[in-house]
PDB file of N, CA and C in Angstrom:
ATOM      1  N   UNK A   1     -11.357  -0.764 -24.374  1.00  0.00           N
ATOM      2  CA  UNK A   1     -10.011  -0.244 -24.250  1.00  0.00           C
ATOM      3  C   UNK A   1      -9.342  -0.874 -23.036  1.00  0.00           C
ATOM      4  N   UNK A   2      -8.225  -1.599 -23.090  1.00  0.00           N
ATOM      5  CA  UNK A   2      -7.396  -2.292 -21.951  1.00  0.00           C
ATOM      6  C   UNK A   2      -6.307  -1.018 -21.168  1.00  0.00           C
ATOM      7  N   UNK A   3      -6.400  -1.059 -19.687  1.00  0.00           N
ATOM      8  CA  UNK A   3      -5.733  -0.515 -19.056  1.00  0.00           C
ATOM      9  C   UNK A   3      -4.674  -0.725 -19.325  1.00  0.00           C
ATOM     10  N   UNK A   4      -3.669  -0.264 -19.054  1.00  0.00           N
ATOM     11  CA  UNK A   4      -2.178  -0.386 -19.439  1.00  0.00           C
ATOM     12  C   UNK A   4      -1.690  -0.826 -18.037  1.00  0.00           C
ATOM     13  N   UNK A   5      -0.392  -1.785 -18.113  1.00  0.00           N
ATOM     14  CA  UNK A   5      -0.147  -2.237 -16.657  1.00  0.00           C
ATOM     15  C   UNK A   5       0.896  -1.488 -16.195  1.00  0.00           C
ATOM     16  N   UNK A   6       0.565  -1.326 -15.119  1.00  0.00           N
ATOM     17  CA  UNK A   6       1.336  -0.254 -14.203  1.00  0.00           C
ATOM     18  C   UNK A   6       1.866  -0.959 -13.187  1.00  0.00           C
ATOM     19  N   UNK A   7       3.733  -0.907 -13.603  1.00  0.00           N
ATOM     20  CA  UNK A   7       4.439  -1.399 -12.157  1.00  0.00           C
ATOM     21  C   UNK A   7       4.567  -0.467 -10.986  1.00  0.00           C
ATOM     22  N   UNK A   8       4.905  -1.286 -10.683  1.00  0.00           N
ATOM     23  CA  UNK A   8       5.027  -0.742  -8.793  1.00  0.00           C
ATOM     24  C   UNK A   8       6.633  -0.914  -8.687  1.00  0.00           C
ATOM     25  N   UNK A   9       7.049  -0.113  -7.917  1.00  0.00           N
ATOM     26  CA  UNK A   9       8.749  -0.331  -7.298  1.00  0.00           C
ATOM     27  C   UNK A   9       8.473  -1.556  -6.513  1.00  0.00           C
ATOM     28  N   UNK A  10       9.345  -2.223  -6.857  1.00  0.00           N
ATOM     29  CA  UNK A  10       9.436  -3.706  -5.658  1.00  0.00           C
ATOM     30  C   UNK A  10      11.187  -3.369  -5.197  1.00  0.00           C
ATOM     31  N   UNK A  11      11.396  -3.922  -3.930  1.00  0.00           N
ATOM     32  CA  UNK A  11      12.516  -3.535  -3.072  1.00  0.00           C
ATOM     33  C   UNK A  11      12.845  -5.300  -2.618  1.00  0.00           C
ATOM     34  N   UNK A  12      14.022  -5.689  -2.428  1.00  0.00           N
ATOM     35  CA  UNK A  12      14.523  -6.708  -1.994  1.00  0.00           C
ATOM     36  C   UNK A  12      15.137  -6.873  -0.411  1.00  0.00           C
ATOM     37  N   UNK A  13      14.451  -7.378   0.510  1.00  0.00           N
ATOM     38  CA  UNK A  13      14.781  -7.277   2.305  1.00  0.00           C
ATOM     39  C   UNK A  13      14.805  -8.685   2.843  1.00  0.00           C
ATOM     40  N   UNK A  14      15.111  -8.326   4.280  1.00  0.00           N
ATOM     41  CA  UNK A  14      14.859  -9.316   5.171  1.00  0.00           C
ATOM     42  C   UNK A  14      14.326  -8.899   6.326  1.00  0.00           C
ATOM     43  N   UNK A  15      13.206  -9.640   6.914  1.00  0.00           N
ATOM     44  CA  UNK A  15      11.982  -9.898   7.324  1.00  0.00           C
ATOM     45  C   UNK A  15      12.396  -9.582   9.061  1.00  0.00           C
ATOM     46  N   UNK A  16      12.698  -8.833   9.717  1.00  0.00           N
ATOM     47  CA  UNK A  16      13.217  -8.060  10.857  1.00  0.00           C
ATOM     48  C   UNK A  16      12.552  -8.736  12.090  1.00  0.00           C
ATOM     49  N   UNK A  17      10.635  -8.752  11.852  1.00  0.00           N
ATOM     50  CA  UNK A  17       9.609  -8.187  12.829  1.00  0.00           C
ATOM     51  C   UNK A  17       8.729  -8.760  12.021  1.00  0.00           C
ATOM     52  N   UNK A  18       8.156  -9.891  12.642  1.00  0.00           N
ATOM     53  CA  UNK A  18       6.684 -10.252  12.646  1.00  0.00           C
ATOM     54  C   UNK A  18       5.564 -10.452  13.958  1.00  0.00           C
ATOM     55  N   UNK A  19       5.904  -9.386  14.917  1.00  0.00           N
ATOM     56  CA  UNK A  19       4.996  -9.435  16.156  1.00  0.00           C
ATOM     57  C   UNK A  19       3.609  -8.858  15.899  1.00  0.00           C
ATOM     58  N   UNK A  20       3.007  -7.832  14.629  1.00  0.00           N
ATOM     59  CA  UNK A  20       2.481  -7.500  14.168  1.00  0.00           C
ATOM     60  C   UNK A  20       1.556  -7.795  13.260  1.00  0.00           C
ATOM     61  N   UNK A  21      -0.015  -8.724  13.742  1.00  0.00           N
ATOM     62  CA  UNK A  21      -0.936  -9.277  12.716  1.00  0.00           C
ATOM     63  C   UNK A  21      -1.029  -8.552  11.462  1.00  0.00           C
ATOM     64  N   UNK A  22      -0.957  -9.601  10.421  1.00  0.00           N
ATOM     65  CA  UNK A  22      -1.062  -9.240   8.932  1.00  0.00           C
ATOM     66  C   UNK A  22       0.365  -8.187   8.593  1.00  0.00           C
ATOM     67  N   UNK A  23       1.064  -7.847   9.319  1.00  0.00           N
ATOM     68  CA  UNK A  23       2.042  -6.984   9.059  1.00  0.00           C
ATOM     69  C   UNK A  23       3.795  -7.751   9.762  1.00  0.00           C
ATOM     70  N   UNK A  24       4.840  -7.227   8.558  1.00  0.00           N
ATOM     71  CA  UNK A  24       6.063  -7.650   8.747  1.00  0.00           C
ATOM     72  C   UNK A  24       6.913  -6.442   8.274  1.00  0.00           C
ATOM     73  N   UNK A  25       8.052  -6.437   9.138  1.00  0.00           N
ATOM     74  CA  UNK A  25       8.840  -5.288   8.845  1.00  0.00           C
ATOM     75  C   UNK A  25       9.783  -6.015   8.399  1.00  0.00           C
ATOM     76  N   UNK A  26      10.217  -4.970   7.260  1.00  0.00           N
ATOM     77  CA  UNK A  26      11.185  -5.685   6.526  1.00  0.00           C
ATOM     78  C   UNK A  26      12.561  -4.580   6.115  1.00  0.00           C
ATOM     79  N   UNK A  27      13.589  -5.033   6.479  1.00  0.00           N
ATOM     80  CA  UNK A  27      14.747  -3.841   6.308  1.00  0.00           C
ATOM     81  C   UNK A  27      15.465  -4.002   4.795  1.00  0.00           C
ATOM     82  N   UNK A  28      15.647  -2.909   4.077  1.00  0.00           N
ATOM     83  CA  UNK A  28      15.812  -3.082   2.985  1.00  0.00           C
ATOM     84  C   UNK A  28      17.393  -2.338   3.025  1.00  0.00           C
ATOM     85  N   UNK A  29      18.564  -2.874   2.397  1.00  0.00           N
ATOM     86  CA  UNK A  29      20.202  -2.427   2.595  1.00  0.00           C
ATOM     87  C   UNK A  29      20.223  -1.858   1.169  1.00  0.00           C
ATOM     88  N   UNK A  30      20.795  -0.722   1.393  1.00  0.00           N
ATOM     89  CA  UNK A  30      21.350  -0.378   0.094  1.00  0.00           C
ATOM     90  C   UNK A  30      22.652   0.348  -0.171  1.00  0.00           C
ATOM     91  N   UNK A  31      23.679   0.254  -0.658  1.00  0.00           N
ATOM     92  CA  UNK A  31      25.637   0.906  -0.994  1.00  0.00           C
ATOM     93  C   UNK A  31      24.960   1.835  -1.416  1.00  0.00           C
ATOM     94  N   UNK A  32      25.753   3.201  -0.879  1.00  0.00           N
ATOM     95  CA  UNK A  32      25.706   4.590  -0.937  1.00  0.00           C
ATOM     96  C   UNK A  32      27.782   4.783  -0.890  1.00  0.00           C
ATOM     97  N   UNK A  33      27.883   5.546  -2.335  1.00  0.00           N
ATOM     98  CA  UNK A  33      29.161   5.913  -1.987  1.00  0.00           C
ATOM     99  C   UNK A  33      29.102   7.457  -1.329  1.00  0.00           C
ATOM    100  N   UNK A  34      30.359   7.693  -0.437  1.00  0.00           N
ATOM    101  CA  UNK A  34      30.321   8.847   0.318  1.00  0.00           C
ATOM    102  C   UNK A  34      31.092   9.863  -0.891  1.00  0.00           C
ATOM    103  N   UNK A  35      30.569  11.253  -1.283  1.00  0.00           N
ATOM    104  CA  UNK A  35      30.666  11.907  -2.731  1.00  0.00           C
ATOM    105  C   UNK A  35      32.315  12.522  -2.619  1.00  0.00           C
ATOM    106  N   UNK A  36      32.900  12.411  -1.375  1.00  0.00           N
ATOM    107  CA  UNK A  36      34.444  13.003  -1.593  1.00  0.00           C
ATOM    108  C   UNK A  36      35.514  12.294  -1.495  1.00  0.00           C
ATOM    109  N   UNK A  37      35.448  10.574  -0.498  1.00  0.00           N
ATOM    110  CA  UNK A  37      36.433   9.886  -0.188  1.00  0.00           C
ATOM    111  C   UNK A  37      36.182   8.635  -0.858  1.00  0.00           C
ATOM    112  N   UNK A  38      34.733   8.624  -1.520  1.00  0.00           N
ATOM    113  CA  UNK A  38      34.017   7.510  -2.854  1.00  0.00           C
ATOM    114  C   UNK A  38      34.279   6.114  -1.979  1.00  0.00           C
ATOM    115  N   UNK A  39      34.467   6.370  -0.703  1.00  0.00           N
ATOM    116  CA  UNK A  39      34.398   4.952  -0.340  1.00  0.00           C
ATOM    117  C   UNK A  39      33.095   4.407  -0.043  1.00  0.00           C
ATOM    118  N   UNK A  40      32.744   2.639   0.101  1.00  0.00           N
ATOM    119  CA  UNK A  40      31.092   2.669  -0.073  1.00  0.00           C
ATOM    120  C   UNK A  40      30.594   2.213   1.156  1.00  0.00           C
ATOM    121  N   UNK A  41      29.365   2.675   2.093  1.00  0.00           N
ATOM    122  CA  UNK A  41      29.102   1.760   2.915  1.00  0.00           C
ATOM    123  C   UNK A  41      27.195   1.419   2.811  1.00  0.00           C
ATOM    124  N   UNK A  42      26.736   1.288   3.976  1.00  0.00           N
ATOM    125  CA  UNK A  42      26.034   0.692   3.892  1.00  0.00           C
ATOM    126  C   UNK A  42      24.786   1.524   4.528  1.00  0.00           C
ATOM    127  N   UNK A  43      23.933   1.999   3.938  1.00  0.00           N
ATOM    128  CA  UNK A  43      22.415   2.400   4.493  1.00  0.00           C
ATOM    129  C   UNK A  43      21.265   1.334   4.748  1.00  0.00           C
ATOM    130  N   UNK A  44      20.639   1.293   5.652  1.00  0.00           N
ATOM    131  CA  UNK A  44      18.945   0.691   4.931  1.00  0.00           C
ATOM    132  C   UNK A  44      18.154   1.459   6.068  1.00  0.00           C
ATOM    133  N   UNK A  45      17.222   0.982   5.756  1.00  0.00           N
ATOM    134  CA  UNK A  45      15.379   1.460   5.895  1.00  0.00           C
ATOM    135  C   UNK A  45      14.792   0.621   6.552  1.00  0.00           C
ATOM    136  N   UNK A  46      13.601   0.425   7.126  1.00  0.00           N
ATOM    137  CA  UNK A  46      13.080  -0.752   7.146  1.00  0.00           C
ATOM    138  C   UNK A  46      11.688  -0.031   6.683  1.00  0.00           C
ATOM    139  N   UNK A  47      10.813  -0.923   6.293  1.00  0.00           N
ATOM    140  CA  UNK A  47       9.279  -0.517   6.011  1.00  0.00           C
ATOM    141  C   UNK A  47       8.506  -1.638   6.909  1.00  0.00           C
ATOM    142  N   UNK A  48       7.342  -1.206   6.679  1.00  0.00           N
ATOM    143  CA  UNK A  48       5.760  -1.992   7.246  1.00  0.00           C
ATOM    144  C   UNK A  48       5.449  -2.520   5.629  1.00  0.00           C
ATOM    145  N   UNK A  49       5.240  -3.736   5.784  1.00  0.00           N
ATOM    146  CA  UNK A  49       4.590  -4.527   4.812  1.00  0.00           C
ATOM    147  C   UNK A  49       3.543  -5.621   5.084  1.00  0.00           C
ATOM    148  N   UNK A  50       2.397  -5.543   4.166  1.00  0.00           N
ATOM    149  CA  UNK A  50       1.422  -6.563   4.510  1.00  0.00           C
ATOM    150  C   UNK A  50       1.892  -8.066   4.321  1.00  0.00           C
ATOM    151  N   UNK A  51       1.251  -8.789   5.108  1.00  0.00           N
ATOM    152  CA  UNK A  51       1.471 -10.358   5.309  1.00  0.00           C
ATOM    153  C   UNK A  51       0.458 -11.016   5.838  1.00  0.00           C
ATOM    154  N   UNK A  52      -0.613 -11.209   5.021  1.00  0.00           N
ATOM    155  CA  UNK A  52      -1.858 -11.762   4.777  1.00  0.00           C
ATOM    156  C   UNK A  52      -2.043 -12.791   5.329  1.00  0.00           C
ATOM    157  N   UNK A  53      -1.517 -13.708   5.700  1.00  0.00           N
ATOM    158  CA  UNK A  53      -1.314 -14.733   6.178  1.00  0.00           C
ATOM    159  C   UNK A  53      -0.464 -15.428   7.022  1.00  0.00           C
ATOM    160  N   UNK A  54       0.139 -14.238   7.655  1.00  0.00           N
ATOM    161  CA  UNK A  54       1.163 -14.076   8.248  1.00  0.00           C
ATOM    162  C   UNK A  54       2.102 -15.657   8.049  1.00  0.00           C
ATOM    163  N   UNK A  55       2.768 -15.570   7.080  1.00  0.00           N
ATOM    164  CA  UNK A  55       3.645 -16.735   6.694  1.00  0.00           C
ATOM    165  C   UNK A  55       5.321 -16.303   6.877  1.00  0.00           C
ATOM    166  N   UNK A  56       6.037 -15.362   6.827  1.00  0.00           N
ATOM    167  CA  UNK A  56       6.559 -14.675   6.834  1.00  0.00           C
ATOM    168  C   UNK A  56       7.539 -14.771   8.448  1.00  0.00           C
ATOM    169  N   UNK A  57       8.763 -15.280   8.728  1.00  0.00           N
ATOM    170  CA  UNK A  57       9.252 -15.327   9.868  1.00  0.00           C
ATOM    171  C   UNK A  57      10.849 -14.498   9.694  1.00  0.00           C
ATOM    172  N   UNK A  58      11.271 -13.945  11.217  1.00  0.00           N
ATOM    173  CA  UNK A  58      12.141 -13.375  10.701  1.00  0.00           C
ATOM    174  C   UNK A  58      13.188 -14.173  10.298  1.00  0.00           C
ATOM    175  N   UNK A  59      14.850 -13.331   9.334  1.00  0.00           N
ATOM    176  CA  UNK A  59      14.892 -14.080   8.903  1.00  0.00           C
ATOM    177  C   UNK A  59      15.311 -14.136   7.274  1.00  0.00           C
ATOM    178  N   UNK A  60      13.685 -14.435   6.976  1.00  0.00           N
ATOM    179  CA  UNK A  60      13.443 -14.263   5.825  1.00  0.00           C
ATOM    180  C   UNK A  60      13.822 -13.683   4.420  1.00  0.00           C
ATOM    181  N   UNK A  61      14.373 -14.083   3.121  1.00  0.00           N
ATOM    182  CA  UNK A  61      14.370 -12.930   2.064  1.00  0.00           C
ATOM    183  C   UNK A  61      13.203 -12.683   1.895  1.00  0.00           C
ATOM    184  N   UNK A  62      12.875 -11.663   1.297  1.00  0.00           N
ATOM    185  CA  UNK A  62      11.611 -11.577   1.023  1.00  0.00           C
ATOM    186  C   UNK A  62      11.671 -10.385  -0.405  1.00  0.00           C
ATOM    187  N   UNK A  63      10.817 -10.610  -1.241  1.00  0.00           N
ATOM    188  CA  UNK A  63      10.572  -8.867  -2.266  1.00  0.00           C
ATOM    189  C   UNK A  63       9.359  -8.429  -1.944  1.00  0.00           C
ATOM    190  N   UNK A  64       9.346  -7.200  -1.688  1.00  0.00           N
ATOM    191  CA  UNK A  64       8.179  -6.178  -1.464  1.00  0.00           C
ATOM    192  C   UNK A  64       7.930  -5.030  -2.733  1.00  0.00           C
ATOM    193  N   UNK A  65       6.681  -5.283  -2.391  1.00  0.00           N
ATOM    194  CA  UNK A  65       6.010  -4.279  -3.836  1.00  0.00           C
ATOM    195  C   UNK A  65       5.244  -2.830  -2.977  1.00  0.00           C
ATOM    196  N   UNK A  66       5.035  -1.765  -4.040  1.00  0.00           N
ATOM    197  CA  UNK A  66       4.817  -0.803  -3.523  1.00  0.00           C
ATOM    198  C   UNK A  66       3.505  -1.174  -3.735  1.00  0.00           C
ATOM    199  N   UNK A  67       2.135  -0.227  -3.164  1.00  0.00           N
ATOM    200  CA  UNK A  67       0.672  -0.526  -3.256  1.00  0.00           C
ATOM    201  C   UNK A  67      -0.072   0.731  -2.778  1.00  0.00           C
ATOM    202  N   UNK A  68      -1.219   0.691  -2.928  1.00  0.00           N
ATOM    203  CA  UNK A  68      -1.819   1.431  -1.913  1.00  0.00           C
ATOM    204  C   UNK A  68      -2.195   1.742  -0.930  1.00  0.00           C
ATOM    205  N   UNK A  69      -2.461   3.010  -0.561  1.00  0.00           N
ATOM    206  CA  UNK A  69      -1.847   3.051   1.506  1.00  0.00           C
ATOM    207  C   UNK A  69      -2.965   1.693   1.689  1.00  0.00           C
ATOM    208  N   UNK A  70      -2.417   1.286   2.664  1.00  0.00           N
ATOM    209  CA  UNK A  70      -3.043   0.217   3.675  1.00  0.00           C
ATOM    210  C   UNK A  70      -3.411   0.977   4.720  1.00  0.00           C
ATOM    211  N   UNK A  71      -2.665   1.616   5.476  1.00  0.00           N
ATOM    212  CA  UNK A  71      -3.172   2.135   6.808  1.00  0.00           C
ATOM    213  C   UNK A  71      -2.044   3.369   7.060  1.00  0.00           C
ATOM    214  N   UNK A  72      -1.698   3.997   8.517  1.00  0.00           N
ATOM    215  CA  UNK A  72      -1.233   4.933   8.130  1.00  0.00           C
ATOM    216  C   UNK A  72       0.695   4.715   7.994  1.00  0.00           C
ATOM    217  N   UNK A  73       0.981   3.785   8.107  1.00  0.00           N
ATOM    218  CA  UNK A  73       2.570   3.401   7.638  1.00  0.00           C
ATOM    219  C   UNK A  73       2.664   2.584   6.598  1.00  0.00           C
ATOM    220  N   UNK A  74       1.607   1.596   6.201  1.00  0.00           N
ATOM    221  CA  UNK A  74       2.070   0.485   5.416  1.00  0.00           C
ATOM    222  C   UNK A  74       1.203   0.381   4.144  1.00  0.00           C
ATOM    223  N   UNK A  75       2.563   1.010   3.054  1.00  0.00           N
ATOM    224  CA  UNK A  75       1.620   0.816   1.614  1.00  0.00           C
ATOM    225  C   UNK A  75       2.744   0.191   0.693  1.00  0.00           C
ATOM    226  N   UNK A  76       3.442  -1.123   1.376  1.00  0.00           N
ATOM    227  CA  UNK A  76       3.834  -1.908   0.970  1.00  0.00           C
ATOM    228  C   UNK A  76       3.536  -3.652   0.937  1.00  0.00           C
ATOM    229  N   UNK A  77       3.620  -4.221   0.111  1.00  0.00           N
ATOM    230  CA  UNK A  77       2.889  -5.806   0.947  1.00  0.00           C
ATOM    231  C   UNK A  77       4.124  -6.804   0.468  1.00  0.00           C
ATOM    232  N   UNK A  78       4.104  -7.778   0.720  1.00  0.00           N
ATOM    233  CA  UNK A  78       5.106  -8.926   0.724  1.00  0.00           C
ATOM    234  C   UNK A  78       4.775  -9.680  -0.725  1.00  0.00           C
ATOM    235  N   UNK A  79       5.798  -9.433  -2.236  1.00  0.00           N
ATOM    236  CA  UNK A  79       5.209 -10.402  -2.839  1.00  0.00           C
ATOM    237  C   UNK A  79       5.673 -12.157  -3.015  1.00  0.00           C
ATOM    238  N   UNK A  80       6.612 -12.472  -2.477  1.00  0.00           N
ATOM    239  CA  UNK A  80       6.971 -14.245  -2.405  1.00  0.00           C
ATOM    240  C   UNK A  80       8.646 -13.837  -1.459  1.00  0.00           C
ATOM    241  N   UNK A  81       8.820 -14.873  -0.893  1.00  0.00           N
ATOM    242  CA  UNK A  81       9.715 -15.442  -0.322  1.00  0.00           C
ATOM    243  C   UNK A  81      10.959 -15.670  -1.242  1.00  0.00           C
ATOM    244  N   UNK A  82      12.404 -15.270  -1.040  1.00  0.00           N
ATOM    245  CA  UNK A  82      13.694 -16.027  -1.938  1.00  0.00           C
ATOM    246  C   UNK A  82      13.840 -17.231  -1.412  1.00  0.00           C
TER     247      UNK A  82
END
């Protein structure tokens, strides 16, 4: 019997912070309209993401995939460069 493939949320950023072995922070922007004056601005986040090889400079586009915890902030990892 074949497992069934299971996606992960992947998020689209740029690469903030790489002072951190194997790890890159990456800020992810996203338009939020405000619900009474509907005008739009701008939120983001940043996360901890793995970077295996630390290739990754800031900067960077980058897409990140969701995963399993890594450690206690980062259960995201880096999957390729734009």
């Amino acid at each position: 019997m074949q497992e069934p493939e299971i996606s992960h949320r992947r998020l689209q950023g740029i690469v903030v912070s790489n002072r951190m072995q194997k790890t890159v922070v990456v800020r992810v922007d996203r338009m939020k309209t405000h619900p009474k004056y509907r005008k739009q601005y701008v939120r983001s986040k940043r996360y901890k993401a793995h970077d295996e090889k630390n290739e990754y400079r800031p900067g960077d586009a980058v897409i990140i995939e969701e995963t399993r915890p890594l450690s206690k902030d980062k259960c995201w990892r880096v999957v390729k460069k734009i």
